[in-house]
Structure formats: C-alpha cells, structure tokens
Protein backbone atom coordinates (compact mmCIF):
# COMPACT_ATOMS: atom_id res chain seq x y z
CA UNK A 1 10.82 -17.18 -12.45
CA UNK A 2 11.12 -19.08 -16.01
CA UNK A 3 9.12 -17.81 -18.76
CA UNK A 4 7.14 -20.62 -19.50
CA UNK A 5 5.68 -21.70 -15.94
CA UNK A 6 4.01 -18.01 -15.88
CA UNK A 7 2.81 -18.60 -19.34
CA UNK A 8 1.26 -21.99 -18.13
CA UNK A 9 -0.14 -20.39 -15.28
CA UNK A 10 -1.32 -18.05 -17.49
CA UNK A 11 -3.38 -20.30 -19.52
CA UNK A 12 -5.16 -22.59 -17.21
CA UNK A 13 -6.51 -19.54 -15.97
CA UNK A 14 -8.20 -18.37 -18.83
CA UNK A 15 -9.48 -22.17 -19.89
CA UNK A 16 -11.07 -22.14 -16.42
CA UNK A 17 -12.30 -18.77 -16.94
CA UNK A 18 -14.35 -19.93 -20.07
CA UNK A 19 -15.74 -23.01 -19.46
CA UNK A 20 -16.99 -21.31 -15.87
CA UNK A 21 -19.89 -19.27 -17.17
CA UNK A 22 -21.07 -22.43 -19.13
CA UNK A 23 -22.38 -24.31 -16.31
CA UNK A 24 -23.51 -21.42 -14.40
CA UNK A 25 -25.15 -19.28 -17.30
CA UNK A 26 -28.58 -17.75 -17.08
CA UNK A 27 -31.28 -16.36 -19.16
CA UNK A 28 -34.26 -14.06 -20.09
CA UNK A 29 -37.92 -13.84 -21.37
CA UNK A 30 -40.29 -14.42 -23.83
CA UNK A 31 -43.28 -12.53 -25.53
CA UNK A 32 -44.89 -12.50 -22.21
CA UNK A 33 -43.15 -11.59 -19.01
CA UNK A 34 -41.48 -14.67 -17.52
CA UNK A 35 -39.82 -15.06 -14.22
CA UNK A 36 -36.44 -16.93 -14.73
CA UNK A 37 -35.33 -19.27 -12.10
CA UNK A 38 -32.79 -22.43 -11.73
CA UNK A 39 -34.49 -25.78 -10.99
CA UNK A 40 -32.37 -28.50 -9.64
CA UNK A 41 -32.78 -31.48 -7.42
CA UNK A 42 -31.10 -33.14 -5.09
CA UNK A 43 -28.60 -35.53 -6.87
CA UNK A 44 -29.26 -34.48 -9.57
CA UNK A 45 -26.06 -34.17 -12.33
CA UNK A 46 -25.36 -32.17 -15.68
CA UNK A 47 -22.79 -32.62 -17.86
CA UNK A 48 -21.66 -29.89 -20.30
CA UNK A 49 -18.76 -30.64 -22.86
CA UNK A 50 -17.52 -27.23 -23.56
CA UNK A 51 -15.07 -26.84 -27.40
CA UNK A 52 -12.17 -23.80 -27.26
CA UNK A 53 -9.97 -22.32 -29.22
CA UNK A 54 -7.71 -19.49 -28.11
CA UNK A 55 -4.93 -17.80 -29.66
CA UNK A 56 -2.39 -15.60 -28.39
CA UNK A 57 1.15 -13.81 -27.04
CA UNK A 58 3.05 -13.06 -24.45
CA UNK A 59 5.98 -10.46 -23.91
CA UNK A 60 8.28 -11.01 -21.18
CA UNK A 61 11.18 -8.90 -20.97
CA UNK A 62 10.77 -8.62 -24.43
CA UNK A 63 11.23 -11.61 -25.57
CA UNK A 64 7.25 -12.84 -27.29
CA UNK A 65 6.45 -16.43 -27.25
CA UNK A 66 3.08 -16.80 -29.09
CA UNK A 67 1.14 -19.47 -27.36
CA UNK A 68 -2.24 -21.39 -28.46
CA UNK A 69 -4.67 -23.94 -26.83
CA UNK A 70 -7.40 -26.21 -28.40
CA UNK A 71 -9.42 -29.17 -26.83
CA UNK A 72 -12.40 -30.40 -24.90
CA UNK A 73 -13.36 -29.89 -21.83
CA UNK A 74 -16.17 -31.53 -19.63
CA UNK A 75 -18.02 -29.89 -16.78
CA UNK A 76 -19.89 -31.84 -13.99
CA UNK A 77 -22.42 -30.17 -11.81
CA UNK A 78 -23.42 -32.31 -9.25
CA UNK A 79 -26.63 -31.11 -7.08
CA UNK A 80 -25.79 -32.16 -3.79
CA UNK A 81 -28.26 -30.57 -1.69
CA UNK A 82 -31.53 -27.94 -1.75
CA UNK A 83 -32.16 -26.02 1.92
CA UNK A 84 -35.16 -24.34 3.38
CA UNK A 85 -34.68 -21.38 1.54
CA UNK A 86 -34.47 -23.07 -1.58
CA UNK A 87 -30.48 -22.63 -2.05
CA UNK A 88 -28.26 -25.49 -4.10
CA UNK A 89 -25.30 -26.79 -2.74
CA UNK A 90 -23.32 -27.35 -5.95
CA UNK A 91 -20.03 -29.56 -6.37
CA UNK A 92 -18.44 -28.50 -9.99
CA UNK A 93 -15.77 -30.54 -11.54
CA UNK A 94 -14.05 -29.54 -14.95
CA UNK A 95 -11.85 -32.17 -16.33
CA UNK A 96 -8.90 -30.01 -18.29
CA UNK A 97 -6.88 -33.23 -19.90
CA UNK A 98 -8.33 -32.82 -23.20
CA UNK A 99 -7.03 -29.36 -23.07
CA UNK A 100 -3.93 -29.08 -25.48
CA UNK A 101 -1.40 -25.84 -24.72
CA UNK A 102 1.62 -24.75 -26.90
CA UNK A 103 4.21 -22.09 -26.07
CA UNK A 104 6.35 -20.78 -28.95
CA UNK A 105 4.95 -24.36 -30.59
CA UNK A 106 6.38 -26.33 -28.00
CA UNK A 107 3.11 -28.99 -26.40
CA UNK A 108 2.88 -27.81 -22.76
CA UNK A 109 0.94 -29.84 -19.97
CA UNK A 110 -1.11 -27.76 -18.41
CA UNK A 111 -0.65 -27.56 -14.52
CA UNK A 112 -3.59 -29.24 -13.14
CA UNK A 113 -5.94 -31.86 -15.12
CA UNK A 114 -8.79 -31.21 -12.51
CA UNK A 115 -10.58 -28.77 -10.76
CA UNK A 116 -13.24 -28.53 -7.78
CA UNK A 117 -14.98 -26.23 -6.96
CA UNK A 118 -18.20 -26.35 -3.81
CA UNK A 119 -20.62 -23.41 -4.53
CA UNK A 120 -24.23 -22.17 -2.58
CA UNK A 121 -26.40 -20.75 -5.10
CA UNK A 122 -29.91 -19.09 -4.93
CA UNK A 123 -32.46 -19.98 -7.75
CA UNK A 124 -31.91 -16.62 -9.10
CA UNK A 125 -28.11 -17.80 -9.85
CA UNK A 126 -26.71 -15.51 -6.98
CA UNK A 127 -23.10 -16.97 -5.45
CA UNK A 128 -23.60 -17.07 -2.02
CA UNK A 129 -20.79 -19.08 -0.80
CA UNK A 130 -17.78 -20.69 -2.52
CA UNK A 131 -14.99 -23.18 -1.98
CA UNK A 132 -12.34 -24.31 -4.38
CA UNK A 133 -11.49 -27.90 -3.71
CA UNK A 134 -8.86 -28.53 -6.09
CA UNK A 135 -7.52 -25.44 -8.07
CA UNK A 136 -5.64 -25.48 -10.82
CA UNK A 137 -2.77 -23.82 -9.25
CA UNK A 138 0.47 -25.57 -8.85
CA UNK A 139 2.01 -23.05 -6.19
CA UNK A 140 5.04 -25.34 -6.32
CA UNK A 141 5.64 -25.13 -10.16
CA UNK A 142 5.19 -21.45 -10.49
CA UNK A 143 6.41 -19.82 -6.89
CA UNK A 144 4.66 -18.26 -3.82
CA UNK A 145 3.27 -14.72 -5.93
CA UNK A 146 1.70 -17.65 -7.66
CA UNK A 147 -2.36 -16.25 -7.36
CA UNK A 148 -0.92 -12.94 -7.56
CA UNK A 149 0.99 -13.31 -10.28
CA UNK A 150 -2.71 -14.83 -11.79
CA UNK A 151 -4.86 -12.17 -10.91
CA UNK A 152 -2.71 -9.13 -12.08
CA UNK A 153 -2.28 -11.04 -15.51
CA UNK A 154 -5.99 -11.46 -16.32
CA UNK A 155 -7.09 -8.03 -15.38
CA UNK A 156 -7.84 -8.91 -11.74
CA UNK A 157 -9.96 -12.26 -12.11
CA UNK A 158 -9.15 -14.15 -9.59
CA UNK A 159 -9.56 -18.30 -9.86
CA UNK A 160 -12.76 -18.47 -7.59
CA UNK A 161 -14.56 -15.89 -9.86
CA UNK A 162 -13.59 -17.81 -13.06
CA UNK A 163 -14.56 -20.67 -11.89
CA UNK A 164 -17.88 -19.73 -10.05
CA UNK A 165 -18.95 -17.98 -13.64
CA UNK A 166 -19.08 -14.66 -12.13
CA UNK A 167 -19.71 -13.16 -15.75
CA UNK A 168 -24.08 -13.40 -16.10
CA UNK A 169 -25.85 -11.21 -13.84
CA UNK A 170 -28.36 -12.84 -11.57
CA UNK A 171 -32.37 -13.19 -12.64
CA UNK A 172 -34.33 -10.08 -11.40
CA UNK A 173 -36.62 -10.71 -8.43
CA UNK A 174 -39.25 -9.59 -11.20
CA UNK A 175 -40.10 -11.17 -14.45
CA UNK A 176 -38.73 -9.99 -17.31
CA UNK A 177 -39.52 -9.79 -21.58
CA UNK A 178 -37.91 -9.28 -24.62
CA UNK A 179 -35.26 -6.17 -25.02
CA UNK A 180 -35.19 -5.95 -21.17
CA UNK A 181 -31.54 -5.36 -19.54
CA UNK A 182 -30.28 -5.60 -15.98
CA UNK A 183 -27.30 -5.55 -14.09
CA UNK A 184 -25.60 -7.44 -11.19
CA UNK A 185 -22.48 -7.30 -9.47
CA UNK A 186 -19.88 -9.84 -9.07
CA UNK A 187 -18.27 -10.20 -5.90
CA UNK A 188 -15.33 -7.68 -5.69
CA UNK A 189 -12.18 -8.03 -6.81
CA UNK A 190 -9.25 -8.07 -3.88
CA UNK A 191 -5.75 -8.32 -4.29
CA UNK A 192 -3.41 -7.16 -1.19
CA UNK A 193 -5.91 -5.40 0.46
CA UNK A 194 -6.73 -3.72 -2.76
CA UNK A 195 -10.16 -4.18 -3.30
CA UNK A 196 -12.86 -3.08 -7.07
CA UNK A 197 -16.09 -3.93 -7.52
CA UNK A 198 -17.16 -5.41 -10.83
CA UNK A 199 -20.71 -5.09 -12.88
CA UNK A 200 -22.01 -7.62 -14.94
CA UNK A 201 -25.15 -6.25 -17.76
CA UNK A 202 -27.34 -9.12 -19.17
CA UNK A 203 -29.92 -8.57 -22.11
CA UNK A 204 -32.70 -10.60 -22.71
CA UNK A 205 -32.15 -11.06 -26.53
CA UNK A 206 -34.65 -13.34 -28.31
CA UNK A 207 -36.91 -16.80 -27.90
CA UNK A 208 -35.80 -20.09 -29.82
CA UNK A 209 -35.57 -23.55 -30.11
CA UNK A 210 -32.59 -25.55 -29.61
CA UNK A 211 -32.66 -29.84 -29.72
CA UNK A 212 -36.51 -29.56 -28.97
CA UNK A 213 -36.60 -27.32 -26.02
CA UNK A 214 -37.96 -23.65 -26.16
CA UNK A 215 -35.29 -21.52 -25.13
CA UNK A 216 -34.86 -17.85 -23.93
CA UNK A 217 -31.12 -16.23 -24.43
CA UNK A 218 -29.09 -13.92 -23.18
CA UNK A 219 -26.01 -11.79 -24.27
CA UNK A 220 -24.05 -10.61 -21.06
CA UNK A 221 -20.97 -8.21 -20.94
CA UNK A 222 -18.43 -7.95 -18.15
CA UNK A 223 -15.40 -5.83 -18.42
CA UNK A 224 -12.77 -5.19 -15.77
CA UNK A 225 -10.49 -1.82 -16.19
CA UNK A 226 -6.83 -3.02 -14.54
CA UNK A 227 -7.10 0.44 -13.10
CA UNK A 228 -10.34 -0.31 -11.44
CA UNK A 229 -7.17 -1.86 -8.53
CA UNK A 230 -6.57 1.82 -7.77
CA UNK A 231 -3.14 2.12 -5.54
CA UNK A 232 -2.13 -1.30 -6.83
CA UNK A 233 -2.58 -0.86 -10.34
CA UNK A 234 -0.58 2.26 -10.02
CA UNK A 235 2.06 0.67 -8.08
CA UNK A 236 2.93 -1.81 -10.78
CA UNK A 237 1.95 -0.26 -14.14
CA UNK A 238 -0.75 -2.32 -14.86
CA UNK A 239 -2.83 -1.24 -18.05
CA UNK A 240 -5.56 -2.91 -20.09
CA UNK A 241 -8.95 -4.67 -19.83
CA UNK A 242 -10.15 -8.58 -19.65
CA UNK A 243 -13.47 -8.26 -21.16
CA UNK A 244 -15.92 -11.67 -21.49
CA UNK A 245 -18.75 -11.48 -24.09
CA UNK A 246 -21.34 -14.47 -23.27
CA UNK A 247 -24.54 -15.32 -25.32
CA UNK A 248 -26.62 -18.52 -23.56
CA UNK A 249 -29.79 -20.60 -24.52
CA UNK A 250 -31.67 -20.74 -21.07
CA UNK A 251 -34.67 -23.27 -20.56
CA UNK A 252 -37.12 -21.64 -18.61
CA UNK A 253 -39.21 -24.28 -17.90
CA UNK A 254 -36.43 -27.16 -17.04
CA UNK A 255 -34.31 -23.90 -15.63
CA UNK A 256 -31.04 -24.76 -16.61
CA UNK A 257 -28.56 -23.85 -19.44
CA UNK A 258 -29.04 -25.78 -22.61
CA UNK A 259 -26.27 -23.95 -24.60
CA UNK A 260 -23.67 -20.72 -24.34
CA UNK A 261 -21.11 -19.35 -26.65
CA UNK A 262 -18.17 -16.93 -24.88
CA UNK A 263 -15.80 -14.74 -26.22
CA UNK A 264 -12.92 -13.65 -24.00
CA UNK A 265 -10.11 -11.09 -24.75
CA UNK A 266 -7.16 -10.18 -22.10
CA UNK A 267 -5.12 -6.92 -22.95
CA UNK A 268 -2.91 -6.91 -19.86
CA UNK A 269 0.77 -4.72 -19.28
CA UNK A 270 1.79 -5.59 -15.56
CA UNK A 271 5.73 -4.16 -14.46
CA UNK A 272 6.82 -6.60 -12.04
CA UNK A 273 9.62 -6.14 -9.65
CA UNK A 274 12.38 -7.56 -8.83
CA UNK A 275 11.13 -8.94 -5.53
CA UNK A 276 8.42 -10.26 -7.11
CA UNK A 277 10.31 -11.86 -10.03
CA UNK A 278 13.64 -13.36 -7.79
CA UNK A 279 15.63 -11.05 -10.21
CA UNK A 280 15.70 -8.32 -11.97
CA UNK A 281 11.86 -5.65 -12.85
CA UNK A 282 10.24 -7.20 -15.24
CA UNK A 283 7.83 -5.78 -17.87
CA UNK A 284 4.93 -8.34 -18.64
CA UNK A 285 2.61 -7.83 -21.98
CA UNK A 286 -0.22 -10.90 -22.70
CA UNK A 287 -2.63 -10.87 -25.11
CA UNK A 288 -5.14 -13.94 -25.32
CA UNK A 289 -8.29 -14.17 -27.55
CA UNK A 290 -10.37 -17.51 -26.85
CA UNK A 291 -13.77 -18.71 -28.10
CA UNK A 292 -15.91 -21.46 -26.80
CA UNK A 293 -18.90 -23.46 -27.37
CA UNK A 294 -20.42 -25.21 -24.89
CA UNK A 295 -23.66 -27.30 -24.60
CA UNK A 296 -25.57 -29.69 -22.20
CA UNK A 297 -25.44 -33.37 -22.73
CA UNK A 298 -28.20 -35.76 -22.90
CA UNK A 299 -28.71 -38.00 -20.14
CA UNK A 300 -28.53 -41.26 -20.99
C-alpha cells in the first residue's frame, strides 16, 4: 500500500468529519426554559459554506510526511420530505473541490470532490436512518481494507458517523435553560464484529445575537478511546483518542443552525500487519489538528 493514498484517505475523512456537525448542529436555552426543536419544510434547502484549516503528520514505518489542508467547503441540505410523525427525510451534499491537501508539500487531489449522504431525522436531531450515496471513498485507489483502514486511523469514526454529524447530542424531550447539560449517544461504533458505544455531552452555554437572529449555543464534547474497540484494539496496537470540540449558534425560533465553530484532534498509533498492508507489519502514527468555521447562507 503506498504511503500517500493512506494519507489521502486519511484526510478526506477528517474534512468530512468537520464540516458534518455543521449542518446537523443543535442548540440550547434561554433565560426561560425553551424546548429546542428543528423546523424544516418540505423542499426546503440550506446552504452552509464551512472555512478549515488543519495541520498535521503522519508516521509510516517511520518515515513522517507532514501534511496540511485549507479551503472551502459548501454543504447542501435539501428537505425532501416531513412524515406523520414529523421525521425529515434529508439529502446532504458537501462539495470538497475547494478543499486543497498537501503531503510532505506536495498538492494532493483529494479522492472524491462529492459526497451524498440520505438521512431520517426526528425534530429533536435524532439519526434514525442513514444512507451514503456517494462516499468519499475510492476503494480502487486505496485497496479493499479501504473503510478499515479509515476507521482504525480516526479512532473508530466511521464515514457514515462523520458525515451524519454524530458529534451534538439530541434536544431533551424536556425544555431546557441556561448551564443545563445532557447527554446522547451516537450510534455505536463497529468494526469486524467489534462493536463500542460512544457518548456525546452538550451544554447549553449562553443567549446571543448573530446577523439579526436571537440565538441559543451550545458547546458539545465527544471523545472516542481507540481502546473503547476492546479485542480489536488489542489485536492491532491501537492507542490514542479522536476527540471533536463543537460550539454552535442555534435559532430557536427558525430551528436551524445559524453558525458552529469545531475543533478536532486525532492522536492515533494503529500496528498493521502484513496481510493487511500486502507486505511487511507496519506501524502507523497520525496526528491531525483541524479548525473550522462554518455558517448559514442567506437565501437569496
């Protein structure tokens, strides 16, 4: 497997990983108790330009190639239907051509300029159903241990999760104010029958007013422990933590997500083996820091 197609792979993971929670972010209270819900309608569409910034490094076999990426990216939600129950059916599309990658300052394409993604979603921001379109996988660029090789390298995220947003907890059934703090889970993490569940913890943190809208935010912590995989972790020597840190602006009244800022770190030591790698065991280290800013754009 070369170097630089698992750094690649690598990469357009964690830009997918960001810009997810953007579109799907939710929110808290105000100086009363307020219940927090989405509200969409049927065809209706929201476009989020989200800014990063990431540096990095990876180790393989000890040779380290820093790596860096830097661009745009724009996130469609399209509302394509509400059912009895009041449940969106949600088509996302994140266009990642704006997205500019280097490895050991070389300009790398990334794999995939697109991705789809079909999602069922309760008002209270619960995943209920998913279906990736188009991924940004190229299995034929990178090899068969392709998602694998994906999941094990971000701390067990796989692509649906990053894309879905799985990093906010969903709204209480209750209404909530200021300073209160719940927790949700994400749906579990699975990797050859290996299976960890993962706990999101949101904080309603303060009222404001962004672009003339009154806004509620939250700040929202998910962490995943590489040994959370139990049997599988051990089997490969995986050690460290992907951790997201996510603060968003949520309009209570319009329910939607005006504004979010993430911060995502992956500290990740996978031992691959040889029939895994083609080759000969391979020792894996990456280390990626990324920031992004991400906000909802005005219809014309």
């Amino acid at each position: 497997m070369h170097p630089r197609k698992l750094v690649v792979a690598l990469l357009c993971v964690a830009t997918v990983m960001l810009c997810a929670a953007s579109a799907f972010s939710q929110a808290e209270g105000a100086a009363e108790p307020i219940l927090l819900r989405l509200k969409y309608e049927t065809g209706e569409v929201l476009n989020y330009e989200t800014k990063m910034e990431g540096v990095g490094s990876v180790h393989i076999m000890g040779q380290a190639q820093a790596i860096s990426m830097n661009g745009d990216l724009l996130i469609t939600m399209t509302v394509e239907g509400v059912d009895e129950e009041g449940n969106y059916t949600i088509l996302t599309c994140s266009d990642m051509g704006q997205i500019a990658v280097t490895v050991a300052g070389t300009p790398v394409a990334p794999p995939n300029q697109n991705v789809q993604i079909r999602t069922k979603m309760s008002p209270r921001g619960e995943i209920l159903n998913a279906e990736v379109i188009e991924s940004a996988n190229q299995p034929d660029t990178v090899g068969p241990w392709n998602d694998q090789l994906m999941k094990m390298l971000t701390g067990g995220f796989d692509l649906e999760r990053m894309l879905m947003g799985q990093k906010i907890a969903a709204f209480p059934e209750e209404p909530v104010k200021l300073g209160d703090e719940w927790t949700g889970s994400a749906p579990d993490i699975e990797m050859q029958g290996q299976t960890a569940p993962v706990t999101i913890t949101t904080k309603y943190g303060a009222d404001v007013e962004i672009d003339g809208r009154n806004c509620v935010t939250l700040d929202s912590t998910c962490v995943v422990e590489a040994a959370a995989l139990g049997e599988m972790a051990a089997t490969l020597g995986m050690n460290g933590t992907t951790s997201t840190q996510t603060r968003t602006w949520f309009d209570p009244e319009a329910g939607r997500t005006v504004a979010s800022m993430d911060q995502a770190q992956v500290n990740m030591q996978v031992t691959l083996p040889a029939a895994m790698t083609g080759g000969q065991a391979a020792t894996v280290f990456l280390e990626m820091f990324v920031n992004s800013q991400t906000k909802l754009l005005v219809q014309e």
